[in-house]
N, C-alpha and C. Protein backbone atom coordinates (compact mmCIF):
# COMPACT_ATOMS: atom_id res chain seq x y z
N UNK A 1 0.84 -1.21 0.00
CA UNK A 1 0.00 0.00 0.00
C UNK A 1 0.88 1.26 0.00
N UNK A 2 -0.10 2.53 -0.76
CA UNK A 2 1.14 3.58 -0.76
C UNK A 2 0.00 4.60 -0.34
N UNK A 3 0.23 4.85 1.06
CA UNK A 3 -0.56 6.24 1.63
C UNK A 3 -0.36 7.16 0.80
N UNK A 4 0.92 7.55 0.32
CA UNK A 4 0.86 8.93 -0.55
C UNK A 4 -0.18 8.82 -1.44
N UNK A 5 -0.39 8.04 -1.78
CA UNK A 5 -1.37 8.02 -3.29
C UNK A 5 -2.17 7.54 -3.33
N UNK A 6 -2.58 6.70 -1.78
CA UNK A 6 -3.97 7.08 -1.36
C UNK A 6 -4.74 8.11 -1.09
N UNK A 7 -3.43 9.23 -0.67
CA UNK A 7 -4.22 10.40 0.01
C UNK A 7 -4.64 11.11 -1.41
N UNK A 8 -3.61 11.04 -2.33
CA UNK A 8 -3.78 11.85 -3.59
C UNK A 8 -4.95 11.76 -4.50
N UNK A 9 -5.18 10.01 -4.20
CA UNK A 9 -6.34 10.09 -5.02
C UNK A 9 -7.39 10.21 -4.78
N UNK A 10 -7.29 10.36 -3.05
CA UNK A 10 -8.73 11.20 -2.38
C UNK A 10 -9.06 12.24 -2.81
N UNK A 11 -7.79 13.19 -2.27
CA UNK A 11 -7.64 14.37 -2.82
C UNK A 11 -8.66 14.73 -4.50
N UNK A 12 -7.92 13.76 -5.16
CA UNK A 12 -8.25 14.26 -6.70
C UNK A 12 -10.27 13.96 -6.93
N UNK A 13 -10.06 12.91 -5.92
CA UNK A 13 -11.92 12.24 -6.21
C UNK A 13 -13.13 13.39 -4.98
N UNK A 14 -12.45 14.33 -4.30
CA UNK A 14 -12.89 15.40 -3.35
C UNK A 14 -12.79 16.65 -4.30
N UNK A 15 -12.01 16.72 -4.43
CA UNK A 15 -11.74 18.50 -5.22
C UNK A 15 -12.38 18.96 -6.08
N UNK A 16 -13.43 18.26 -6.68
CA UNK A 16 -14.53 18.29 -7.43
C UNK A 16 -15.56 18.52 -7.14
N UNK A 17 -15.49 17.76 -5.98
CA UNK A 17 -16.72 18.27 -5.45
C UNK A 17 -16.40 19.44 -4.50
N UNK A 18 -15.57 20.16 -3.77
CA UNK A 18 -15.30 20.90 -2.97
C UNK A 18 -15.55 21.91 -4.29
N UNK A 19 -15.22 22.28 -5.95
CA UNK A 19 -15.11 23.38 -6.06
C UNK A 19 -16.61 23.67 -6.36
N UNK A 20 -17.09 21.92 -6.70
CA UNK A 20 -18.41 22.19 -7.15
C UNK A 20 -19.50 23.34 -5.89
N UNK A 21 -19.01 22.86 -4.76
CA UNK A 21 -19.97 23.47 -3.76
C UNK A 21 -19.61 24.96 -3.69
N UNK A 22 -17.75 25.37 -4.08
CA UNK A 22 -17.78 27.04 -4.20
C UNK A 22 -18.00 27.68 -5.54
N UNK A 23 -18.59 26.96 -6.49
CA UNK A 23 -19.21 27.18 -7.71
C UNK A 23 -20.49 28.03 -7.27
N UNK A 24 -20.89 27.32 -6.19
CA UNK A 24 -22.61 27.56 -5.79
C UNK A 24 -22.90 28.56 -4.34
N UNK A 25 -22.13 28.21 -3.08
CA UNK A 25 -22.03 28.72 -2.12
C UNK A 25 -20.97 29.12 -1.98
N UNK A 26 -21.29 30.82 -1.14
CA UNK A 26 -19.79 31.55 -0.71
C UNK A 26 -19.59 30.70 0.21
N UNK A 27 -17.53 30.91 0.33
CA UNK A 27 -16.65 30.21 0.47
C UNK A 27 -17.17 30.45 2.16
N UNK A 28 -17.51 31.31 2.47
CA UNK A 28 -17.54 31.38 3.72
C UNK A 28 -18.70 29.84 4.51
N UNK A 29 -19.69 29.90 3.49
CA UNK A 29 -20.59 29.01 3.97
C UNK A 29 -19.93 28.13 3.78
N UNK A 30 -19.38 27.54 2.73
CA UNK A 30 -18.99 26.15 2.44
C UNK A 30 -17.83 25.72 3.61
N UNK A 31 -17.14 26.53 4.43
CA UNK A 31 -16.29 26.29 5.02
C UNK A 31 -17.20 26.14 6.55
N UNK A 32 -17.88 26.65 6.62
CA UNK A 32 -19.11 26.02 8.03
C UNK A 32 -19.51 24.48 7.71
N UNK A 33 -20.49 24.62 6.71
CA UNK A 33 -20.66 23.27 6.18
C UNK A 33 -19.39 22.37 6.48
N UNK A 34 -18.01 22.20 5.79
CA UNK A 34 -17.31 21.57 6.36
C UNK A 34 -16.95 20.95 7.82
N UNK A 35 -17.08 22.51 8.30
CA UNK A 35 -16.46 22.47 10.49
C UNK A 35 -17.73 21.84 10.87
């Protein structure tokens, strides 16, 4: 197993959807939503 590129390909399969949600909601909300 290779954590690095586990994390990376989280990373890559999340970031899509993270920009999708600041596409739609200010960054401010989306970062509540997260916490």
């Amino acid at each position: 197993m290779q954590p690095l590129l586990t994390v990376s390909e989280t990373i890559t399969r999340l970031l899509p959807r993270f920009l999708f949600l600041l596409h739609f909601f200010p960054p401010e909300l989306t970062f509540k939503m997260l916490k």
